[in-house]
N, C-alpha and C. Protein backbone atom coordinates (compact mmCIF):
# COMPACT_ATOMS: atom_id res chain seq x y z
N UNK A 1 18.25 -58.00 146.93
CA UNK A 1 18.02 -58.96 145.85
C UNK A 1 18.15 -60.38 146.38
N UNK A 2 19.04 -60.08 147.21
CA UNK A 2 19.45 -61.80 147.74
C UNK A 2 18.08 -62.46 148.74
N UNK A 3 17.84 -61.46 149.71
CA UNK A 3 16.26 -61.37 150.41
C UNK A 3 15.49 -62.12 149.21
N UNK A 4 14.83 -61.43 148.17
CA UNK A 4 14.05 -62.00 147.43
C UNK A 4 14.33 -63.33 147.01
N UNK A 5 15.08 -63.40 146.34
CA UNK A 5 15.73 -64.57 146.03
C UNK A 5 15.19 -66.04 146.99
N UNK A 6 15.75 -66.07 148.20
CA UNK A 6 15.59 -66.29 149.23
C UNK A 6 14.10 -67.08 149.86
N UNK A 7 13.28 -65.86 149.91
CA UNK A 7 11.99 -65.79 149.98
C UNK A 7 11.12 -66.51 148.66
N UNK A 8 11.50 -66.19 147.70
CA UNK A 8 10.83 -66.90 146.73
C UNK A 8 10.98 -68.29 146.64
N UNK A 9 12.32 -69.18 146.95
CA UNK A 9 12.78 -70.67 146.85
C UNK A 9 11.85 -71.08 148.18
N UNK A 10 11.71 -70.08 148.98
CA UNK A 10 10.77 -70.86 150.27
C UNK A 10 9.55 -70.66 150.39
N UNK A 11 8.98 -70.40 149.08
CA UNK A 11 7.65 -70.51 148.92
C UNK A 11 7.43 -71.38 147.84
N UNK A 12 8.04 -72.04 147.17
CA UNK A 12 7.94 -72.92 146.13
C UNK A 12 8.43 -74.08 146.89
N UNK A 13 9.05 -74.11 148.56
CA UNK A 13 9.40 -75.47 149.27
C UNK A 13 7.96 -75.88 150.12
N UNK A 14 7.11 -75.00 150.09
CA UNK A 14 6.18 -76.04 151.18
C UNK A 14 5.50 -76.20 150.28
N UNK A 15 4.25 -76.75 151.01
CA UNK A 15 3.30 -77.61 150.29
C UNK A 15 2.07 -77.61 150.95
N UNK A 16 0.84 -77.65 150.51
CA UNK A 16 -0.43 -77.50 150.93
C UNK A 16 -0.66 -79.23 151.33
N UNK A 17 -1.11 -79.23 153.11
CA UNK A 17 -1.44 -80.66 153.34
C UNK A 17 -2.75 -80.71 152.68
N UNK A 18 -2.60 -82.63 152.25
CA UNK A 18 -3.71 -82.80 151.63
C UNK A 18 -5.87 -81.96 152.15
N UNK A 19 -5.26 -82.04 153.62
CA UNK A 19 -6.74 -81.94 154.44
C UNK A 19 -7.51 -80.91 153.86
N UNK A 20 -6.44 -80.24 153.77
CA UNK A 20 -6.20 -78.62 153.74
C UNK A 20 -6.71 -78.18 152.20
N UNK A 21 -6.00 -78.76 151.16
CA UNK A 21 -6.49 -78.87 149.69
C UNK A 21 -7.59 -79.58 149.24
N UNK A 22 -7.99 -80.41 150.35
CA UNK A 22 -9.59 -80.80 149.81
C UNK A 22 -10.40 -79.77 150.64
N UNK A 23 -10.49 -79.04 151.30
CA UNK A 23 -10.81 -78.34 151.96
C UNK A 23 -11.05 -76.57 151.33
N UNK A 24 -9.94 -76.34 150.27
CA UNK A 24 -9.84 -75.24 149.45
C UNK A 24 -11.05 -75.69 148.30
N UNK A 25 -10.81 -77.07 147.52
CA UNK A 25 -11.57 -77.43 146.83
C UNK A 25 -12.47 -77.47 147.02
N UNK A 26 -13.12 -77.38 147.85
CA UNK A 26 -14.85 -77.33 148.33
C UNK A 26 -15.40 -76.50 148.62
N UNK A 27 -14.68 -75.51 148.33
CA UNK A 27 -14.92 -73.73 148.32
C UNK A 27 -15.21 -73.65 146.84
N UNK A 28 -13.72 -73.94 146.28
CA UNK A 28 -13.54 -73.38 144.78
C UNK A 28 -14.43 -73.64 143.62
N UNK A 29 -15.22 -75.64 144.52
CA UNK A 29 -16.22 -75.75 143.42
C UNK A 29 -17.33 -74.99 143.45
N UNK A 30 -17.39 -73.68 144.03
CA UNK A 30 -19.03 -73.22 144.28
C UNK A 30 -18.79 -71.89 142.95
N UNK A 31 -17.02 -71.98 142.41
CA UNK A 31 -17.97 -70.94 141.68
C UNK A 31 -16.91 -71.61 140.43
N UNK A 32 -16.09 -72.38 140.34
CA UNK A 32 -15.67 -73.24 139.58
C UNK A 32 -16.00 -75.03 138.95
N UNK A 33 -16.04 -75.05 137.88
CA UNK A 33 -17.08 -76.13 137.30
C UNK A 33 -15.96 -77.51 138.06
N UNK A 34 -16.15 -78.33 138.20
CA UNK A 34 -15.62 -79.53 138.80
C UNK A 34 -16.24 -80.85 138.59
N UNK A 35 -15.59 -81.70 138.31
CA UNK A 35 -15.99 -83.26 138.64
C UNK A 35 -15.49 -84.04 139.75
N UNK A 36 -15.30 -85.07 140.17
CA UNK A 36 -15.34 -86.18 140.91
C UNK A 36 -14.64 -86.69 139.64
N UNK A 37 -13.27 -87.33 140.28
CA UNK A 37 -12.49 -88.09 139.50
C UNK A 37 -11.81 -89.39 140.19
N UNK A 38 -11.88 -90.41 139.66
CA UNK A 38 -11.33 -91.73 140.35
C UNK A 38 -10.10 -91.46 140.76
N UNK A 39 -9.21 -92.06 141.96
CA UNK A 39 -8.65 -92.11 143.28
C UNK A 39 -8.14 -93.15 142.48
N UNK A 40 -6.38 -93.47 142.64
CA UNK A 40 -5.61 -94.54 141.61
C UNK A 40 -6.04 -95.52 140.95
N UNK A 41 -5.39 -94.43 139.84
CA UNK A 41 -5.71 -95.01 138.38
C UNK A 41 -4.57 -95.29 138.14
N UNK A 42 -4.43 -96.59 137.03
CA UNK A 42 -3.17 -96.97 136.57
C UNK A 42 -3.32 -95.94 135.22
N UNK A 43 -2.10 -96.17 134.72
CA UNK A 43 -1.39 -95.23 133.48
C UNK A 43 -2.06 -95.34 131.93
N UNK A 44 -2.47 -96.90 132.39
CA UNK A 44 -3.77 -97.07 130.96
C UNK A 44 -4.86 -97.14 131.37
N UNK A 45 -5.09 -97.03 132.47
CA UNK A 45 -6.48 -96.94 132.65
C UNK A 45 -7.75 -95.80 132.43
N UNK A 46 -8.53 -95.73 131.98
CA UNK A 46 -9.11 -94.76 131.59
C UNK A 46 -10.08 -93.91 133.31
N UNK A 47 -10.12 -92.50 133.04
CA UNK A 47 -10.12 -92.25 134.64
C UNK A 47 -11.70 -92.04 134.33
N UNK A 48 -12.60 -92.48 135.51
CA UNK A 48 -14.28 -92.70 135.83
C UNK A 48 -14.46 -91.27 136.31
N UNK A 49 -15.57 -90.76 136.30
CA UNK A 49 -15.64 -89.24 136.54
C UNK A 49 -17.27 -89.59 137.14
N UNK A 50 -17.56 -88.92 138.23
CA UNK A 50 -19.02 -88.66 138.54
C UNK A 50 -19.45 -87.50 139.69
N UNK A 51 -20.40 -87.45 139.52
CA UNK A 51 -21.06 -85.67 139.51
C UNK A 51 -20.56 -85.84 141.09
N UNK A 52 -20.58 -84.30 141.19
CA UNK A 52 -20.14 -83.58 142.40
C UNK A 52 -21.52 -83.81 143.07
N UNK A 53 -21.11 -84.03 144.30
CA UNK A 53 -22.43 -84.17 145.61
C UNK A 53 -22.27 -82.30 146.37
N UNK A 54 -23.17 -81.98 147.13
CA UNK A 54 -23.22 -80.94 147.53
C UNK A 54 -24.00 -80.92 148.72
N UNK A 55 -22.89 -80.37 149.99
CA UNK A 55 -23.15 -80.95 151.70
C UNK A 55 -23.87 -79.50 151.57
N UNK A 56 -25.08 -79.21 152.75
CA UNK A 56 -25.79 -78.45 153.14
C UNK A 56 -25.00 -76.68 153.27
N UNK A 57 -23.81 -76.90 153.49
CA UNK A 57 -23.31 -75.49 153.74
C UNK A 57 -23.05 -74.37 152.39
N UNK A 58 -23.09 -75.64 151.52
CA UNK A 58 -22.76 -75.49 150.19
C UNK A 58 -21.41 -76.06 149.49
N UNK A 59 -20.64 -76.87 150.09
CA UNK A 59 -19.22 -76.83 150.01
C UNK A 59 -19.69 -78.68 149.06
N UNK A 60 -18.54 -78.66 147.64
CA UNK A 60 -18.70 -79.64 147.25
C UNK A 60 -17.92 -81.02 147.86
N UNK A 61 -18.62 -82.10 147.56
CA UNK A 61 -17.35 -83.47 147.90
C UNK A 61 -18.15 -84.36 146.89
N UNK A 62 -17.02 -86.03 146.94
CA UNK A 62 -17.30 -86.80 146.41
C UNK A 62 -17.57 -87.72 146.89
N UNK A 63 -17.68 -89.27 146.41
CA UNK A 63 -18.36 -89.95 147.20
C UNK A 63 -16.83 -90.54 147.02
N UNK A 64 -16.78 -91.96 148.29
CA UNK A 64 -15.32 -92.44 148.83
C UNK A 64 -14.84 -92.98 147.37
N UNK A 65 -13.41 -92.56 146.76
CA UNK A 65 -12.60 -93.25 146.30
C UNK A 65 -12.38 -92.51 144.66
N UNK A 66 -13.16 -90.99 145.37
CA UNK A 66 -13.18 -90.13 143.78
C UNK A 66 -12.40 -88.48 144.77
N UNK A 67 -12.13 -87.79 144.01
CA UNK A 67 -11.62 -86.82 144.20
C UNK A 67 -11.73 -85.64 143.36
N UNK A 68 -12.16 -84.45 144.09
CA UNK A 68 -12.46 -82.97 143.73
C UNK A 68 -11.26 -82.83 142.45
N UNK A 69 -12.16 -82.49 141.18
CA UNK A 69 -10.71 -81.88 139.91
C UNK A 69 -11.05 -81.06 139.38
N UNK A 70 -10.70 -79.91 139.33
CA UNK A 70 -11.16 -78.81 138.29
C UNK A 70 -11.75 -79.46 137.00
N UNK A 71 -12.18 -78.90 136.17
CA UNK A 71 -13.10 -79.62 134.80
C UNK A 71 -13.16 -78.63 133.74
N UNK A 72 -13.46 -78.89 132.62
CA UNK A 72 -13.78 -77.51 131.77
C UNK A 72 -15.94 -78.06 131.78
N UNK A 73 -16.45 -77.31 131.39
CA UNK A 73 -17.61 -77.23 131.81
C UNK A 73 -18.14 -77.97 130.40
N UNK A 74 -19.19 -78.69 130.50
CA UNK A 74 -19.99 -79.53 129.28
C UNK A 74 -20.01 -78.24 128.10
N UNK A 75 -19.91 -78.61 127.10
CA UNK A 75 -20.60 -77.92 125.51
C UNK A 75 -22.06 -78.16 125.54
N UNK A 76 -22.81 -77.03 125.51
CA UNK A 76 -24.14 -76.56 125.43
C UNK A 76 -24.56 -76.87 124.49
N UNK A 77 -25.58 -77.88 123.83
CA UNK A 77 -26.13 -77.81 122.81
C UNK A 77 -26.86 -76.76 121.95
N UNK A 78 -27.38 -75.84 123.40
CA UNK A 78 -28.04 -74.44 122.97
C UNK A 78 -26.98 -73.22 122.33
N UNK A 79 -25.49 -74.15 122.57
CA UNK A 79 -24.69 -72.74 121.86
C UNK A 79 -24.43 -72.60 120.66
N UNK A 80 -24.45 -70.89 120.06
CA UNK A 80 -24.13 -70.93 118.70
C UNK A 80 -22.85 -71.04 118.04
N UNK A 81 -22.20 -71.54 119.35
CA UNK A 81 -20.28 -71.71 118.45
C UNK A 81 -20.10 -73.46 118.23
């Protein structure tokens, strides 16, 4: 029990380097909806969002000074809910 214990506090201590997490993200947007989100924002500031670019391999990025964010996907006008 103590093992577990153990093991679990040292997986909640590291941390994914940044390189590394933009790097997951450019996988994840190929089957997850995503935007491009502005790079520091103050606390009132309202955050700028613009479309995902897409490099030849397929892997998404943004253009300098925006950053990969998960998104919920636009409302369809064609839907019946």
């Amino acid at each position: 029990m103590m093992l577990l214990s153990v093991l679990l506090l040292a997986g909640c201590g590291t941390s994914v380097p940044p390189e590394e997490q933009a790097r997951r993200m450019a996988g994840a947007c190929q089957t997850r909806f995503c935007t491009c989100q502005q790079e520091d924002v103050g606390i009132l500031t309202r955050i700028k969002k613009a479309p995902v670019q897409w490099r030849l391999n397929g892997d998404a990025y943004c253009q300098e000074g925006y950053t990969l964010k998960f998104d919920e996907p636009p409302k369809s006008s064609l839907s019946p809910w």
